[in-house]
Protein backbone atom coordinates (compact mmCIF):
# COMPACT_ATOMS: atom_id res chain seq x y z
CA UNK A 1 -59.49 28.62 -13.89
CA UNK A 2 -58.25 26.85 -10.80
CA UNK A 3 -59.84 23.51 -10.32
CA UNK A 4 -61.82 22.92 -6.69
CA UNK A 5 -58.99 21.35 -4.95
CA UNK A 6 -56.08 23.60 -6.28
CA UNK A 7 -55.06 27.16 -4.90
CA UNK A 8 -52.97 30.01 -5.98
CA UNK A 9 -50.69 32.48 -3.66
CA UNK A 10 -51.02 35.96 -4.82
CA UNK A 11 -49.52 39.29 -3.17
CA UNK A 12 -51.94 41.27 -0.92
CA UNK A 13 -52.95 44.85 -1.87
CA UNK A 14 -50.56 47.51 -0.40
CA UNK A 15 -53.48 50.24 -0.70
CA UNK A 16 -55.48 48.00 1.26
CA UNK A 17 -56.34 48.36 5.20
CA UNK A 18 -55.55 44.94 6.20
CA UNK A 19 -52.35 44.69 4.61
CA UNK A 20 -50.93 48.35 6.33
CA UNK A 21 -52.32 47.66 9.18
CA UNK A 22 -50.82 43.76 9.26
CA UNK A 23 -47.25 45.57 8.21
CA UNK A 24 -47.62 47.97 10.51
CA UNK A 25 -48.15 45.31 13.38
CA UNK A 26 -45.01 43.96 12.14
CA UNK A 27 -43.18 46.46 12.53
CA UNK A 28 -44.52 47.81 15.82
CA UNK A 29 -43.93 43.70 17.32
CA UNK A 30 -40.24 44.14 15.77
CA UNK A 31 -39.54 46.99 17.87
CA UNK A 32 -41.31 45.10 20.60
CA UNK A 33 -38.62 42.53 20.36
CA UNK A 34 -35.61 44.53 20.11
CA UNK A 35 -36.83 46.22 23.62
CA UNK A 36 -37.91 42.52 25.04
CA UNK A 37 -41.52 44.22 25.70
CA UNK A 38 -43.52 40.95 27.23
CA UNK A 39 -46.51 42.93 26.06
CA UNK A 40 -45.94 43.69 22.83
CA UNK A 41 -47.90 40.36 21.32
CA UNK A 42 -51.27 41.54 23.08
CA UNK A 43 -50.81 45.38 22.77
CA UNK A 44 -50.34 45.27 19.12
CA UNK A 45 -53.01 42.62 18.43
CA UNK A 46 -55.38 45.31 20.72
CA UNK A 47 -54.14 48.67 18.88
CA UNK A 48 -54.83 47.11 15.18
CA UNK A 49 -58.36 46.30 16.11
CA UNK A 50 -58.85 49.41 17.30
CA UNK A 51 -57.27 50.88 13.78
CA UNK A 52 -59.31 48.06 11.80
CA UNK A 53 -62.59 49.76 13.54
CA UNK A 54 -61.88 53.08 13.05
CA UNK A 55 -60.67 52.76 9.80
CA UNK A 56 -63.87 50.89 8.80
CA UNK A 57 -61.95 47.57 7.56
CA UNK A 58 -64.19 46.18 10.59
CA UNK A 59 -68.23 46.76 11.34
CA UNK A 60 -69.47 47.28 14.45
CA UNK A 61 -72.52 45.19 15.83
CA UNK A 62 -75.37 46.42 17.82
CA UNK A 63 -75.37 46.10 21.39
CA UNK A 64 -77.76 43.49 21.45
CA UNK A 65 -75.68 41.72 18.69
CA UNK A 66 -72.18 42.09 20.65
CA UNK A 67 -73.69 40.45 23.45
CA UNK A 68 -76.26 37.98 22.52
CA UNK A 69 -75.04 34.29 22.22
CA UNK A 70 -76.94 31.48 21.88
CA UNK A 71 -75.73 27.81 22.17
CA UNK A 72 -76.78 25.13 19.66
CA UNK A 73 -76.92 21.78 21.89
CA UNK A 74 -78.31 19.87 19.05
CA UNK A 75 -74.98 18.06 18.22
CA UNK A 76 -73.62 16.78 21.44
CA UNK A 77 -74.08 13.10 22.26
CA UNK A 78 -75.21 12.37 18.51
CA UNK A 79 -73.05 9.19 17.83
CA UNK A 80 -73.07 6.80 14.97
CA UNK A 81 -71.22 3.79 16.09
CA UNK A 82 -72.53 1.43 13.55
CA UNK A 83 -71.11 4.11 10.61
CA UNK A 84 -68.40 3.76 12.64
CA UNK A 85 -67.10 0.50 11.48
CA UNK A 86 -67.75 1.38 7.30
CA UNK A 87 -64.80 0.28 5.35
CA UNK A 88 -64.67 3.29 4.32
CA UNK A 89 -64.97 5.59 7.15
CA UNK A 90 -62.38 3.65 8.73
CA UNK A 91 -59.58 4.78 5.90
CA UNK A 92 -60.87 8.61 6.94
CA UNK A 93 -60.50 7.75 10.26
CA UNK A 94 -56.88 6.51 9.98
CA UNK A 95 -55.95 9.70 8.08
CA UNK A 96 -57.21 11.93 10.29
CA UNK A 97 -55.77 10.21 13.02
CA UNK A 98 -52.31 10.06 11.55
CA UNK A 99 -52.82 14.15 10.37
CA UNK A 100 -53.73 14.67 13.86
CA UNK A 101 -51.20 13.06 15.40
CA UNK A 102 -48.43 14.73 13.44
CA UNK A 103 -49.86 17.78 13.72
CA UNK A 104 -50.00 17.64 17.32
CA UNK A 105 -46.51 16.30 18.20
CA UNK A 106 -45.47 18.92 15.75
CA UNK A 107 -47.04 21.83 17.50
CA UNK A 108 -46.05 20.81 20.46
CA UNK A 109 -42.17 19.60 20.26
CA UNK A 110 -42.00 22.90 18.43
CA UNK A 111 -43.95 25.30 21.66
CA UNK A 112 -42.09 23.59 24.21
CA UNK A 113 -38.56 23.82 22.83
CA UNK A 114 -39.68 27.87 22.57
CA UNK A 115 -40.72 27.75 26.30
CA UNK A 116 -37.32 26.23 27.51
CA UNK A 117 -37.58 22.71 27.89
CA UNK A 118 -35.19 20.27 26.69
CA UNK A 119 -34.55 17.10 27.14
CA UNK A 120 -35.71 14.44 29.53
CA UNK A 121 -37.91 17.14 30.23
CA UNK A 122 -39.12 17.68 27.02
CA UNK A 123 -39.98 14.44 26.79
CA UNK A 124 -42.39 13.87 30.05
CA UNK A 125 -44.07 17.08 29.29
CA UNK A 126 -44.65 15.92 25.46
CA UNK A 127 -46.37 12.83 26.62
CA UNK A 128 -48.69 14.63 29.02
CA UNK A 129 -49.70 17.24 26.65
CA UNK A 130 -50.44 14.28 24.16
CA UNK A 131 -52.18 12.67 26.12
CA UNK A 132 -54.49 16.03 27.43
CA UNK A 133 -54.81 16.44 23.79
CA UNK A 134 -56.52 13.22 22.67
CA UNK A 135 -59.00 14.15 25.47
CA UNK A 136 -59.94 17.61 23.97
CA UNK A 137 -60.40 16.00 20.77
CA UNK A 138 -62.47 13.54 22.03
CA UNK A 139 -64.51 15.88 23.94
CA UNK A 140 -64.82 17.94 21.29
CA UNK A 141 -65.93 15.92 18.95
CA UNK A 142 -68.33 14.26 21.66
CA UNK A 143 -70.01 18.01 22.28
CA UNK A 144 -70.31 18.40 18.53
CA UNK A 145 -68.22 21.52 18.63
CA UNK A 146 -64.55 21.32 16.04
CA UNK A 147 -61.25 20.05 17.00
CA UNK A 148 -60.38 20.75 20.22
CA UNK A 149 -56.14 20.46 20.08
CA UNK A 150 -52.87 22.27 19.98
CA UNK A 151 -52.54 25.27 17.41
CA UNK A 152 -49.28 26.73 16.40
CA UNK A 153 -50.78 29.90 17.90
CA UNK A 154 -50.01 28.83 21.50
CA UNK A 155 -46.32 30.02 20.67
CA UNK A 156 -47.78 33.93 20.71
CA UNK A 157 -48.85 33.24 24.64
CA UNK A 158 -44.89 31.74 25.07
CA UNK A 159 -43.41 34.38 23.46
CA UNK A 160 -44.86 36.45 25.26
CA UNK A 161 -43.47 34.63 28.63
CA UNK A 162 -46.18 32.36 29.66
CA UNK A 163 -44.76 28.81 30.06
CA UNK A 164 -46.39 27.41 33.44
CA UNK A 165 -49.09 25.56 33.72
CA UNK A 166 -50.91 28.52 35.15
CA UNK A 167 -50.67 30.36 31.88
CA UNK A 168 -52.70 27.24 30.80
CA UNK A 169 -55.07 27.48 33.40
CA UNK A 170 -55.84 30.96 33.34
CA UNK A 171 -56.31 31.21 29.38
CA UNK A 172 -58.89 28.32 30.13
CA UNK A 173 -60.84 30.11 32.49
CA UNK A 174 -60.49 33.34 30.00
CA UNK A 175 -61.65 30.83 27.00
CA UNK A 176 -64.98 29.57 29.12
CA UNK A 177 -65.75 33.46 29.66
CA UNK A 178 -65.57 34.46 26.22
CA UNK A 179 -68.35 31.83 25.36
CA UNK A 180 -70.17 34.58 26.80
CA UNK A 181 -68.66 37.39 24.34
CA UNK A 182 -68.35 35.43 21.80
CA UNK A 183 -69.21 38.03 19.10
CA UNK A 184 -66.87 40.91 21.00
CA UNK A 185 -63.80 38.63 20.39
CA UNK A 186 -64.99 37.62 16.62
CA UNK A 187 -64.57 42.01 16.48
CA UNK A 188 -60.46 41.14 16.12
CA UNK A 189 -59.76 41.17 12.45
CA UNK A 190 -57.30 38.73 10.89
CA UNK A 191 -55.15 41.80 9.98
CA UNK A 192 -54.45 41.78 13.70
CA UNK A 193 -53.68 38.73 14.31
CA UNK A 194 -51.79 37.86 11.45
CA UNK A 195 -48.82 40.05 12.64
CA UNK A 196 -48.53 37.94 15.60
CA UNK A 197 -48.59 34.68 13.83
CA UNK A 198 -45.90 35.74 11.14
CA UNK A 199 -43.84 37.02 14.07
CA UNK A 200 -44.08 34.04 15.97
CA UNK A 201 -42.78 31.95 12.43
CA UNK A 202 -40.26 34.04 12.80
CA UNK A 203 -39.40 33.45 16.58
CA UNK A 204 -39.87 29.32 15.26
CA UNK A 205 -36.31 29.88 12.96
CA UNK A 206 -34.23 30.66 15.48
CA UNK A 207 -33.91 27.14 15.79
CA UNK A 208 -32.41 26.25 12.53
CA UNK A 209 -28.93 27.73 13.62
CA UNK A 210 -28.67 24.37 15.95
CA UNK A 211 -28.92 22.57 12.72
CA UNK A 212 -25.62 20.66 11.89
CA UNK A 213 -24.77 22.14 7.79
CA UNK A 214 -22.05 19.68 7.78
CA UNK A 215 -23.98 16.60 7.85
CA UNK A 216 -26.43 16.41 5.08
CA UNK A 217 -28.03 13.51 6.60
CA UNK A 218 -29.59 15.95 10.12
CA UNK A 219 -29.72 19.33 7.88
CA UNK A 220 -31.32 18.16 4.54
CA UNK A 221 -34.44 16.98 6.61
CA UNK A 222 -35.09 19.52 8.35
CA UNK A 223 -35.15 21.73 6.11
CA UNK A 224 -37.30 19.75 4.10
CA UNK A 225 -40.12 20.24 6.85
CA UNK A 226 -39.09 23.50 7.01
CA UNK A 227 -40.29 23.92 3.39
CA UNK A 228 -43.35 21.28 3.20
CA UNK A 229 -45.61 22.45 6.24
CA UNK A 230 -46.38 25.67 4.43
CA UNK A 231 -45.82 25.16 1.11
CA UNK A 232 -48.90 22.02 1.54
CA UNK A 233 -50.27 24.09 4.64
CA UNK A 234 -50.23 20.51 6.93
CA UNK A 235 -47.67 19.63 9.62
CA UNK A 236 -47.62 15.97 9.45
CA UNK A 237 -47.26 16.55 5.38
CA UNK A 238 -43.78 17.94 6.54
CA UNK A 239 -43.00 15.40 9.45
CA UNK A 240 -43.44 12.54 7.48
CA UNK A 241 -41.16 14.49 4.20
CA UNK A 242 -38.49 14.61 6.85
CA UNK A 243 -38.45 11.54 8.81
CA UNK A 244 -38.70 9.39 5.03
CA UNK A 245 -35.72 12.01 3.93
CA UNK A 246 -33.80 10.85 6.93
CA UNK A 247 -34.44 7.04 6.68
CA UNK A 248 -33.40 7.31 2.93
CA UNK A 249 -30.00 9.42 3.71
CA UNK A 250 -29.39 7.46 7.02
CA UNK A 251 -29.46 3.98 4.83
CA UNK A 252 -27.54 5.61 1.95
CA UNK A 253 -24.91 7.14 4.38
CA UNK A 254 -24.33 3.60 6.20
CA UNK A 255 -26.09 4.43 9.60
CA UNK A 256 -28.75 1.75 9.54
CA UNK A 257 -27.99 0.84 13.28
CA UNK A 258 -28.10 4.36 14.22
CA UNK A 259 -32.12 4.18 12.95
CA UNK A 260 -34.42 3.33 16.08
CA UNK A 261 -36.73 0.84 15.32
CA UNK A 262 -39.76 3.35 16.15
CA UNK A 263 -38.61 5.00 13.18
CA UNK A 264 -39.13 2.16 10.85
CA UNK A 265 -42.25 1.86 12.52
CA UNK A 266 -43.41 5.29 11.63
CA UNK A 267 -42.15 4.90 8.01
CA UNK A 268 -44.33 2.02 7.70
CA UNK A 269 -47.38 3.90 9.01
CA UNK A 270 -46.15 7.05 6.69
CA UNK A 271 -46.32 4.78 3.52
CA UNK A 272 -49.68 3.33 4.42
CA UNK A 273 -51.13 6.49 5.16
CA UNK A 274 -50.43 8.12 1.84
CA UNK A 275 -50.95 4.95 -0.54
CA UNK A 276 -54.09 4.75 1.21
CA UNK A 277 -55.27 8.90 1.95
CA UNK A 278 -52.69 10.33 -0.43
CA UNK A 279 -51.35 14.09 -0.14
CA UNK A 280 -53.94 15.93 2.30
């Protein structure tokens, strides 16, 4: 028996709905890609609900059901600043904040190289999303709803050729109106979207050919985030594995001036956050 904060990975049925219909999104995205269809991330996503629904893998609601939302107000504005200074809120504080953070640079470094930018460029647009960011989780967590931030998902919305900022705007808007439909959209089963997701991991290793195999010291790393995001399922798990990988190699390889001082700084904050939080 598996105790409550362990997990095990086990392979999915083959007989089963989801799992043909999640290969068979695969495949149909695949083909997508080799003919460079923009639409193929949407289309498929659309044609496996449909197959989830009439397969019966997913129920269909009433019409009153489908349509009927109600909004639960009771959680916005309810603040506890004087729990907010507890000793020991303040060390969950600091580890979400650091998770968060991670996670967030992360997602986003990783989006925006997909979408084109480099560089200086890269950098500017980084800081603004960061900073847009830290106001949807504050929001968020100010109208009681969950985390308001960047997902990994984002890259589906890329891939599929969005990359201005009226992408952005217009899948807010869409996001507002489905408050309204709330229970239509919760009709897409996970076997649809997973497709999507794995495809867009897929999209996400095209980078590893810029990788530099000759120098252990940029390629061992990497490739140690590479492996620690899923295998602990956090992002900042596999940041901070690869930027303590890097000090280490960087020191043992005789590049200590090479090592910007912001990177001792984030070591520092790395090794207080898991003495402190441990593995999350």
């Amino acid at each position: 028996m598996l105790g409550p904060n362990q997990w095990e990975i086990r392979a999915g049925n083959p007989g089963s709905v989801a799992v043909i219909l999640a290969l068979t999104g695969l495949a149909l995205l695949s083909v997508g890609a080799f003919f460079r269809w923009s639409f193929s991330i949407l289309a498929t996503i659309a044609l496996l609900t449909a197959g989830s629904i009439f397969l019966g893998e997913t129920p269909v609601p009433s019409a009153d059901q489908l349509w009927h939302q109600g909004f639960d107000t009771s959680l916005v504005g309810v603040l506890d600043f004087g729990g907010m200074l507890e000793l020991g809120l303040l060390t969950v504080v600091f580890t979400f904040t650091f998770v968060e953070l991670f996670d967030s640079f992360g997602t986003l470094v990783a989006t925006l190289r997909r979408a084109g930018f480099a560089g200086s460029e890269e950098k500017k647009t980084v800081g603004r999303a960061m900073i847009v960011d830290a106001i949807g989780i504050s929001l968020g967590a100010f109208l009681g709803t969950s985390t308001v931030t960047a997902y990994i998902e984002s890259a589906a919305g890329i891939a599929a050729g969005g990359r201005s900022g009226i992408s952005a705007i217009v899948t807010g808007v869409l996001f507002l109106l489905s408050l309204f439909a709330a229970s239509l959209f919760l009709l897409v089963p996970a076997s649809a979207t997973a497709p999507a997701l794995i495809f867009v991991g897929m999209l996400m290793l095209t980078s590893i050919g810029k990788l530099d195999f000759e120098d252990p010291v940029q390629w061992i790393p990497s490739v140690l985030i590479v492996l620690f995001m899923p295998f602990t399922y956090n992002i900042a798990n596999g940041i901070a594995a690869g930027v303590m990988a890097y000090m280490i190699l960087a020191i043992v390889a005789g590049r200590i001036k090479s090592i910007h001082w912001l990177l001792w700084l984030l070591a520092a904050i790395i090794v207080a956050r898991y003495s402190i939080g441990g593995i999350v």
